[in-house]
N, C-alpha and C. Protein backbone atom coordinates (compact mmCIF):
# COMPACT_ATOMS: atom_id res chain seq x y z
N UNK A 1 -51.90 -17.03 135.15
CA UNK A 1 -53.19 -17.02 134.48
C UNK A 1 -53.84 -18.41 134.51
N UNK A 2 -52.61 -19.28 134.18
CA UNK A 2 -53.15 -20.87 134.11
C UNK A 2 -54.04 -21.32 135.51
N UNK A 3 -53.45 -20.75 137.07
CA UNK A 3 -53.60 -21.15 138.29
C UNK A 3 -55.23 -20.37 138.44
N UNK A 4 -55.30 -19.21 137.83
CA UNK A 4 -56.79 -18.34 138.06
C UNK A 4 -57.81 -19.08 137.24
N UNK A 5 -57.55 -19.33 136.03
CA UNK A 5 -58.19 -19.79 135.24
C UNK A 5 -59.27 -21.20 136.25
N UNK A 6 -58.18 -22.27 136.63
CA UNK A 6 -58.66 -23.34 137.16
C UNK A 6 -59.42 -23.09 138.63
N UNK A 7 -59.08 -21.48 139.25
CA UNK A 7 -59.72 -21.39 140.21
C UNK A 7 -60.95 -20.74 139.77
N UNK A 8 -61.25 -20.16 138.85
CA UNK A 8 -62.52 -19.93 138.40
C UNK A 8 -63.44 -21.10 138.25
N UNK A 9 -62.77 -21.62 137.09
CA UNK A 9 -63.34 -22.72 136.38
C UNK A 9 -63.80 -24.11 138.27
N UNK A 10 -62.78 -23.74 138.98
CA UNK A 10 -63.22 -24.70 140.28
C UNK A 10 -64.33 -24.34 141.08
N UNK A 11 -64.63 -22.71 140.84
CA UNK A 11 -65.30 -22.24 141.92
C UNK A 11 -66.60 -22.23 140.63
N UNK A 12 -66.95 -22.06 139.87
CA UNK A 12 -68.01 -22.05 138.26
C UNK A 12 -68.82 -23.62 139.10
N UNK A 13 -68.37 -24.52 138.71
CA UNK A 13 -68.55 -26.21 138.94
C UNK A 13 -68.57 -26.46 140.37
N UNK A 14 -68.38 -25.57 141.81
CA UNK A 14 -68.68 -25.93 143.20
C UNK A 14 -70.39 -25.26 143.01
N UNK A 15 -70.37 -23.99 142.43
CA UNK A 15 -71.29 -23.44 142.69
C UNK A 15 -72.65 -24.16 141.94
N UNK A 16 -72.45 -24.79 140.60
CA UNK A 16 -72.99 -25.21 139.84
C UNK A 16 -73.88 -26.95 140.78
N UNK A 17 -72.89 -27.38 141.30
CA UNK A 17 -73.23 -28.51 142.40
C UNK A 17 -73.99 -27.95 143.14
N UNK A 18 -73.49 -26.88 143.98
CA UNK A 18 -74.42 -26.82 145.05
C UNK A 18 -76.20 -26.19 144.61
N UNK A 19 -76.65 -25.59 143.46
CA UNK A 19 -77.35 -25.01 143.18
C UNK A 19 -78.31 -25.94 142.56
N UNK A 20 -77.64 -26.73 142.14
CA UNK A 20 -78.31 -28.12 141.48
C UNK A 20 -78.60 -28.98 142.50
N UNK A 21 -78.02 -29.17 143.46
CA UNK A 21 -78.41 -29.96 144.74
C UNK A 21 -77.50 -31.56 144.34
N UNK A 22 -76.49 -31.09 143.42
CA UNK A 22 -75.45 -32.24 143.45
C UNK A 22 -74.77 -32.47 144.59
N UNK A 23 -74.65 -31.99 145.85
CA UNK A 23 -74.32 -31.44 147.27
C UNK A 23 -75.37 -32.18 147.91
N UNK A 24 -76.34 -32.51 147.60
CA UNK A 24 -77.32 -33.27 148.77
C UNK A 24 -77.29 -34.43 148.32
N UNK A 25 -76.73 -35.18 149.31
CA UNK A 25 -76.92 -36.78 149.00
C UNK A 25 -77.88 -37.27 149.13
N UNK A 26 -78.77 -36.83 150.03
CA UNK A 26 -80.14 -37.34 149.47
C UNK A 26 -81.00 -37.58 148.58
N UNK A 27 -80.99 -36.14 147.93
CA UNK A 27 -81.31 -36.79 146.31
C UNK A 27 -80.54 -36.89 144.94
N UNK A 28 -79.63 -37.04 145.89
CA UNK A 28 -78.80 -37.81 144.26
C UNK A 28 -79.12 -39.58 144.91
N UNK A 29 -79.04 -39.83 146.10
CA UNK A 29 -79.73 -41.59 146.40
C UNK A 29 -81.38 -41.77 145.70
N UNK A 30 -82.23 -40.36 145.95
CA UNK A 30 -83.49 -40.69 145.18
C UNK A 30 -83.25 -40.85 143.96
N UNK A 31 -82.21 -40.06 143.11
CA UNK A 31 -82.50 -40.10 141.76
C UNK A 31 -81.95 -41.23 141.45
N UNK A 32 -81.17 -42.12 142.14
CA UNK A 32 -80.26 -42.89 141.55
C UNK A 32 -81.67 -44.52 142.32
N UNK A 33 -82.46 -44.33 142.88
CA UNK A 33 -83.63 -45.09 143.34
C UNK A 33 -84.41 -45.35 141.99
N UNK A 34 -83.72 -46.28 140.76
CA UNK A 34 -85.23 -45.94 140.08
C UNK A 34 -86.14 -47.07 140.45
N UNK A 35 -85.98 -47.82 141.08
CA UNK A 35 -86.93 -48.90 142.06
C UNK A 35 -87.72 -48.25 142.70
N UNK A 36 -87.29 -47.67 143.63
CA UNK A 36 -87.92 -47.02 144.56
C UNK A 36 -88.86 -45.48 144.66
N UNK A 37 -88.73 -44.64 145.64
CA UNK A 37 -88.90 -43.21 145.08
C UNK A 37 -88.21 -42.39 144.61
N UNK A 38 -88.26 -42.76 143.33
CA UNK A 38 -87.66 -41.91 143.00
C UNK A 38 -87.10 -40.02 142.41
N UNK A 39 -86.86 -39.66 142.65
CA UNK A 39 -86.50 -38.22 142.99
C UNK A 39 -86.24 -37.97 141.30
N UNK A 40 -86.91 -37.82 139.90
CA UNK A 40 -86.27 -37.39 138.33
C UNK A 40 -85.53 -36.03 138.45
N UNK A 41 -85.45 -35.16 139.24
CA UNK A 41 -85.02 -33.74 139.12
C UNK A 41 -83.75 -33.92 138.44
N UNK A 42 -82.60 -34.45 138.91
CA UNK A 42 -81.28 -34.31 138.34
C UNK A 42 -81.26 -35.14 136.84
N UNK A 43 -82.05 -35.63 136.65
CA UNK A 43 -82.04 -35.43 134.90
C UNK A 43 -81.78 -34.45 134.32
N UNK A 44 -82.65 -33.10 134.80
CA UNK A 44 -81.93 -32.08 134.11
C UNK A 44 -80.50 -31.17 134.36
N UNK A 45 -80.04 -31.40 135.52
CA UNK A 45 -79.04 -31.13 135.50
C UNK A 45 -77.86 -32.21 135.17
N UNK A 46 -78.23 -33.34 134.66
CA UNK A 46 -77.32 -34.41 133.92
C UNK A 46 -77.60 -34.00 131.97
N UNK A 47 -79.03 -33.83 131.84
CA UNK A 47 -79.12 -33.16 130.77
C UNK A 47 -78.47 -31.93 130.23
N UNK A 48 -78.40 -31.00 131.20
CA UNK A 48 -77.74 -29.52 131.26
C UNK A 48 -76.32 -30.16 130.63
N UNK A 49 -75.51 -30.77 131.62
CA UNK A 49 -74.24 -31.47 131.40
C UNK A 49 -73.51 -31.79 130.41
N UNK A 50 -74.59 -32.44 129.90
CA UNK A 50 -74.38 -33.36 128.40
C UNK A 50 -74.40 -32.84 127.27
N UNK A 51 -75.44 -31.44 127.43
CA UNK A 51 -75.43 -30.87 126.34
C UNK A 51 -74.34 -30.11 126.47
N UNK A 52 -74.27 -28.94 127.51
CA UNK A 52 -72.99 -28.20 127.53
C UNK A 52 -71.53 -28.90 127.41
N UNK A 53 -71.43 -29.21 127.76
CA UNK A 53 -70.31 -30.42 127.07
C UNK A 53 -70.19 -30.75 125.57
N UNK A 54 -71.54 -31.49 125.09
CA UNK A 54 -71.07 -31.33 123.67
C UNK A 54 -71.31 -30.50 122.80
N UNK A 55 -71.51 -29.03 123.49
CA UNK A 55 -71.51 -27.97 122.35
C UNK A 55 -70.25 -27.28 123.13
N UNK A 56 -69.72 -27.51 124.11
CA UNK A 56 -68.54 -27.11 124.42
C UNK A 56 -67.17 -27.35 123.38
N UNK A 57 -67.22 -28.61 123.53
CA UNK A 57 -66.23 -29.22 122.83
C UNK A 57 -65.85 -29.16 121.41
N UNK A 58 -67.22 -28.80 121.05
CA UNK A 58 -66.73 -28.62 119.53
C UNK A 58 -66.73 -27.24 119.28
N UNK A 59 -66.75 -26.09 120.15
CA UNK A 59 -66.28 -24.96 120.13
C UNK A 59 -65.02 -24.79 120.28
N UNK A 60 -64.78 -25.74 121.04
CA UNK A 60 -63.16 -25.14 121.65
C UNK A 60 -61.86 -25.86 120.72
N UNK A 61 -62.83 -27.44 120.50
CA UNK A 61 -61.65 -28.36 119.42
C UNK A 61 -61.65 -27.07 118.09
N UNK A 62 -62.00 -26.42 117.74
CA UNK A 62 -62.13 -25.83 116.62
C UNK A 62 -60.57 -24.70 117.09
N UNK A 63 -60.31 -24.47 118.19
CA UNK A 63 -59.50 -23.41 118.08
C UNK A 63 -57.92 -24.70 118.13
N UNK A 64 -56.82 -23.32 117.46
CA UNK A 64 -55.85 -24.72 117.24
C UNK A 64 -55.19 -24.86 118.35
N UNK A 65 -54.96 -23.99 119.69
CA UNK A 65 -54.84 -24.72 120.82
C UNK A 65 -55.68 -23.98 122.28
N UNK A 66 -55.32 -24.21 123.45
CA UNK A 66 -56.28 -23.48 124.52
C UNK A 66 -55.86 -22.19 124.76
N UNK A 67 -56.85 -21.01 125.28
CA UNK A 67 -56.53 -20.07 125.17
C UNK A 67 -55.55 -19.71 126.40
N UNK A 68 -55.39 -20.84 127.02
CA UNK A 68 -54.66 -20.91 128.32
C UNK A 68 -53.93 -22.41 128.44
N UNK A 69 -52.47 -22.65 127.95
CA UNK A 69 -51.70 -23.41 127.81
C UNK A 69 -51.43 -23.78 126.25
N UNK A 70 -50.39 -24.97 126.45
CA UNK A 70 -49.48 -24.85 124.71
C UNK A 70 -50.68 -25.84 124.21
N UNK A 71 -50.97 -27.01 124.73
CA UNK A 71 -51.78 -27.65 123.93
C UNK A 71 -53.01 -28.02 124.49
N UNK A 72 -54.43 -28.80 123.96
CA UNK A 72 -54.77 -29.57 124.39
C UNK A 72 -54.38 -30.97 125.16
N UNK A 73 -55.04 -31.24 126.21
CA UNK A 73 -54.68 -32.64 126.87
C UNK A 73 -55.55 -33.64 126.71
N UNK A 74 -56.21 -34.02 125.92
CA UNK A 74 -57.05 -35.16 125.88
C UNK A 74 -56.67 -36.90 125.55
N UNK A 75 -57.66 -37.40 126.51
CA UNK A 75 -57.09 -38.87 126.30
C UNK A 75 -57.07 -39.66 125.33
N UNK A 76 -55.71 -40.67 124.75
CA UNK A 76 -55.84 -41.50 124.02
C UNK A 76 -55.48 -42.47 123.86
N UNK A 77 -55.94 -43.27 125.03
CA UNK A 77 -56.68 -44.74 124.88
C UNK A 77 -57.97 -44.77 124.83
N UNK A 78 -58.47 -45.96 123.92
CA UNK A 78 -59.38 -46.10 123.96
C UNK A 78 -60.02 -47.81 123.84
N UNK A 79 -59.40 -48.25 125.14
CA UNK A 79 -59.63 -49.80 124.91
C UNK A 79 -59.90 -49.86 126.58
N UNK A 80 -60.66 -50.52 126.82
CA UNK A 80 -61.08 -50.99 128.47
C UNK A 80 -59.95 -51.91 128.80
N UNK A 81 -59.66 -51.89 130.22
CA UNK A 81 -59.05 -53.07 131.28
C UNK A 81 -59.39 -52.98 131.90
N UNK A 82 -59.12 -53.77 133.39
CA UNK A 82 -59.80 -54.05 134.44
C UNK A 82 -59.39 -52.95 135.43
N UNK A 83 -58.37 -51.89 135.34
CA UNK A 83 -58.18 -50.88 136.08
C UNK A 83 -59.27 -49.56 135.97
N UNK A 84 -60.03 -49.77 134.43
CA UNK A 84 -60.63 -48.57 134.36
C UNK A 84 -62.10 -49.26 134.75
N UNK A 85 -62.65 -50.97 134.09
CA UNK A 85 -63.97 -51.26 134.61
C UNK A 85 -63.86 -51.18 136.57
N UNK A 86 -62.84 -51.55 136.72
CA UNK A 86 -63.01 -51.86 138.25
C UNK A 86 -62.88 -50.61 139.05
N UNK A 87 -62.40 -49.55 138.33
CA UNK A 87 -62.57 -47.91 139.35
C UNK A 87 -63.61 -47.50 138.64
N UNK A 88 -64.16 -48.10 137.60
CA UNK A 88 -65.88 -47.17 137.38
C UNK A 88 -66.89 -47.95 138.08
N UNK A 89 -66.69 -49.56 138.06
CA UNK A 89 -67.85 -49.97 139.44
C UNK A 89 -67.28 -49.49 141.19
N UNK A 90 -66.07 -49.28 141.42
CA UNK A 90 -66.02 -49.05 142.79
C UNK A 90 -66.80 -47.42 142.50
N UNK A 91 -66.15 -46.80 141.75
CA UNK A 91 -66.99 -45.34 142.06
C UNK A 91 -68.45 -45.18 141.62
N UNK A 92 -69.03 -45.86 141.30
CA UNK A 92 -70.07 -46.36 140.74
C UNK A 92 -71.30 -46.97 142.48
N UNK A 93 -70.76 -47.82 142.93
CA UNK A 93 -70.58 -48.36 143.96
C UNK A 93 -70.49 -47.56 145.61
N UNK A 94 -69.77 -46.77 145.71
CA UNK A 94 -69.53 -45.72 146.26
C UNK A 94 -70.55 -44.84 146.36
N UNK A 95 -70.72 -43.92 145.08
CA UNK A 95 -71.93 -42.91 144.81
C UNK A 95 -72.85 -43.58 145.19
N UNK A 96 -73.17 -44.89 145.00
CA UNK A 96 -74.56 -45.48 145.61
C UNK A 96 -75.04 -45.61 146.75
N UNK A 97 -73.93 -45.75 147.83
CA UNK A 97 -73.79 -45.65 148.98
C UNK A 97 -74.04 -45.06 149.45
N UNK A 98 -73.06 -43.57 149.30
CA UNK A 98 -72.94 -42.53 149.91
C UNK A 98 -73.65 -41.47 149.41
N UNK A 99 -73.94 -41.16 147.99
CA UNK A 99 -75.18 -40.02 147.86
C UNK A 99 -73.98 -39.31 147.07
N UNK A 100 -71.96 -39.53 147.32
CA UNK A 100 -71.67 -38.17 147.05
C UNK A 100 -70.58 -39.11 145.96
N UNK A 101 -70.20 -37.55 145.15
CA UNK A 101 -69.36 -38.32 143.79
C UNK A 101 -68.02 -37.08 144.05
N UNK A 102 -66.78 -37.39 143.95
CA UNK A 102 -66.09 -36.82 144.33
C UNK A 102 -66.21 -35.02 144.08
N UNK A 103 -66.81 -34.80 143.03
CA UNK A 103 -67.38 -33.16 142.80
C UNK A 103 -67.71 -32.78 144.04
N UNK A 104 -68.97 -32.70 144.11
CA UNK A 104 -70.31 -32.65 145.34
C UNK A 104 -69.54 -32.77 146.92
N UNK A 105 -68.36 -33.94 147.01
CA UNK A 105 -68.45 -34.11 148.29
C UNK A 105 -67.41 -33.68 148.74
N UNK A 106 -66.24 -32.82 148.07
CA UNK A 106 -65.19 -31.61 148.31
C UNK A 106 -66.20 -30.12 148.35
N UNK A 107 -67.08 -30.14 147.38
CA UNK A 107 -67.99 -29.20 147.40
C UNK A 107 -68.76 -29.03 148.42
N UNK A 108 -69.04 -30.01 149.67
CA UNK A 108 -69.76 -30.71 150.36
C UNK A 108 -68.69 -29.88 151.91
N UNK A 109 -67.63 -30.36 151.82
CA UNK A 109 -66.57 -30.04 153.08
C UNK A 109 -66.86 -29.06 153.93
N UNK A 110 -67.42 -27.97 153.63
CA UNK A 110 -68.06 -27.05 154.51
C UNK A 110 -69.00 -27.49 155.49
N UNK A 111 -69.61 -28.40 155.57
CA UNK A 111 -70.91 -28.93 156.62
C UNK A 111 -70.13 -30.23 156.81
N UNK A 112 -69.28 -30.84 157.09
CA UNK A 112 -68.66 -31.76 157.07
C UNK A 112 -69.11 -32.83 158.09
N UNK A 113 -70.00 -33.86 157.65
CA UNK A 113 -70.37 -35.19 158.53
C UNK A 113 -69.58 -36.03 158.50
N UNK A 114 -70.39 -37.00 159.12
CA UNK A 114 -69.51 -38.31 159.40
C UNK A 114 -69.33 -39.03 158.18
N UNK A 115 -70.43 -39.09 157.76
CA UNK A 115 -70.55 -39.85 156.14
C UNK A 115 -69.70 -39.48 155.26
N UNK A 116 -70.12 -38.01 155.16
CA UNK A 116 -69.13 -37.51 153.89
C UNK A 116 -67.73 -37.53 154.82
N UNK A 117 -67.31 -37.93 155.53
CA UNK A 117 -65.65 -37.65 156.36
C UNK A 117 -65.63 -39.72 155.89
N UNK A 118 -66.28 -40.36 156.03
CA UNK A 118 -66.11 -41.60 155.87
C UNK A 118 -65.59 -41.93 153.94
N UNK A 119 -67.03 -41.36 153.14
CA UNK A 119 -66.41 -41.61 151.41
C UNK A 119 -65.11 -40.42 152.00
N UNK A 120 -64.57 -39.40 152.31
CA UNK A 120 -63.60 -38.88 151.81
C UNK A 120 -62.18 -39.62 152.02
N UNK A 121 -62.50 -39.96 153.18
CA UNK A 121 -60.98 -41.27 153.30
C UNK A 121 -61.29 -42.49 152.87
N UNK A 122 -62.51 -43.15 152.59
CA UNK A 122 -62.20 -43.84 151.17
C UNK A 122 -61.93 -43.73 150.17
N UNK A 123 -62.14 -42.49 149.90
CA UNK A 123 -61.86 -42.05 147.94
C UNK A 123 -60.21 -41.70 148.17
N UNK A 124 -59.78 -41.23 149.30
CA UNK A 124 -58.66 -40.87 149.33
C UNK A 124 -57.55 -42.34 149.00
N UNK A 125 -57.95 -43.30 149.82
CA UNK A 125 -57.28 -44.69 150.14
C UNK A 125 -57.86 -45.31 148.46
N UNK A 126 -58.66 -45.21 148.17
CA UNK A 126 -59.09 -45.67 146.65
C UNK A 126 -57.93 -44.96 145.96
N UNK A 127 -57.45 -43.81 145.93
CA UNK A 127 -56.53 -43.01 145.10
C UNK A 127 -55.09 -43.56 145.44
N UNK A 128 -54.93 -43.90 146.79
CA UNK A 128 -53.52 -44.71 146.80
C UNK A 128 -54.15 -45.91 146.44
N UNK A 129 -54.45 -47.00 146.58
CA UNK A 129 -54.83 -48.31 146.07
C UNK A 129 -54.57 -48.00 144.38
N UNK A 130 -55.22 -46.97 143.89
CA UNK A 130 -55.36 -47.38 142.11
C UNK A 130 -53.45 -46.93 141.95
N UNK A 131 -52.78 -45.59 142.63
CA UNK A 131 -51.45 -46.15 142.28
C UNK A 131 -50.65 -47.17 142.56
N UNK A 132 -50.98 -47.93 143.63
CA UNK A 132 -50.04 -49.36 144.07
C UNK A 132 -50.29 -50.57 143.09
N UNK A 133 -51.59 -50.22 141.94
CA UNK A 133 -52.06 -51.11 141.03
C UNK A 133 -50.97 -50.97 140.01
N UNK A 134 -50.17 -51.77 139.79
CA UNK A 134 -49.64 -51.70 138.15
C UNK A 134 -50.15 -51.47 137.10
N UNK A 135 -49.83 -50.38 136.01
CA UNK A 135 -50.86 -50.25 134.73
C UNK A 135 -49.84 -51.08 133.67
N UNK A 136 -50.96 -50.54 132.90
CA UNK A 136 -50.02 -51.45 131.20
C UNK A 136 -49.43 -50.19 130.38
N UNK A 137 -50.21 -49.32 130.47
CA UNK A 137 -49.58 -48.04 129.78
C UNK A 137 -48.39 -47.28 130.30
C-alpha cells in the first residue's frame, strides 16, 4: 500500500508540473527574469503550492499518525550550516541556469535534451558530492 500510495502521490505532482508548465524551462527562466521579461504566470502555481501545503499540513498533523505508515517523518533540525546554505545556492544556481528543478526535470525525461541530460548528471554528481561531504549530525 505504502509503494502505491507514493506512486500515486508521484504520478499526482508529475502531472501537476507538467500542466503548470513547471516542465518548460523556458518559463520558469522568464519567471525567475524579474530584470528582464518577465513571464508572472507561475506565481500562481507557487501560490497554489503554498497554500495547499499549509492547509495540508494542518489537516494531516491533526491525525495521530499517517494513514499509511507507523509515524510521521518530519525534520528536526533547525539551525543552518554550510551543507544546507551551500546545496540551497548550488540548487538555487542550477535552476537558474537550466530552467529545471529536480521535480520538472525527471518529469521532463520523456523529451530528453541535451540540457536537461547535462543538469541531470549534474544533480546526479551534486548527490554524490553532498555524500562525500562530512555532516555534523
Amino acid at each position: 500500500m505504502r509503494t502505491l500510495m507514493g506512486y500515486v502521490a508521484g504520478l499526482l505532482f508529475g502531472l501537476g508540473l507538467g500542466v503548470s508548465g513547471m516542465t518548460d524551462p523556458a518559463r520558469v527562466l522568464g519567471f525567475l527574469d524579474l530584470a528582464g521579461a518577465w513571464d508572472p504566470t507561475l506565481v500562481f502555481v507557487l501560490g497554489g503550492a503554498v497554500t495547499t501545503t499549509f492547509i495540508g499540513y494542518r489537516l494531516v498533523l491533526r491525525r495521530a499518525r499517517p494513514l499509511v505508515g507507523e509515524t510521521f517523518q518530519l525534520p528536526t533540525r533547525q539551525d543552518l550550516d554550510g551543507r544546507l546554505i551551500g546545496g540551497a545556492a548550488l540548487f538555487g544556481v542550477g535552476w537558474g541556469l537550466s530552467g529545471y528543478c529536480p521535480g520538472p526535470a525527471f518529469a521532463s525525461v520523456v523529451g530528453l535534451t541535451a540540457p536537461l541530460l547535462a543538469m541531470l548528471v549534474a544533480m546526479v554528481a551534486g548527490w554524490f558530492l553532498a555524500r562525500a561531504i562530512p555532516s555534523r549530525a
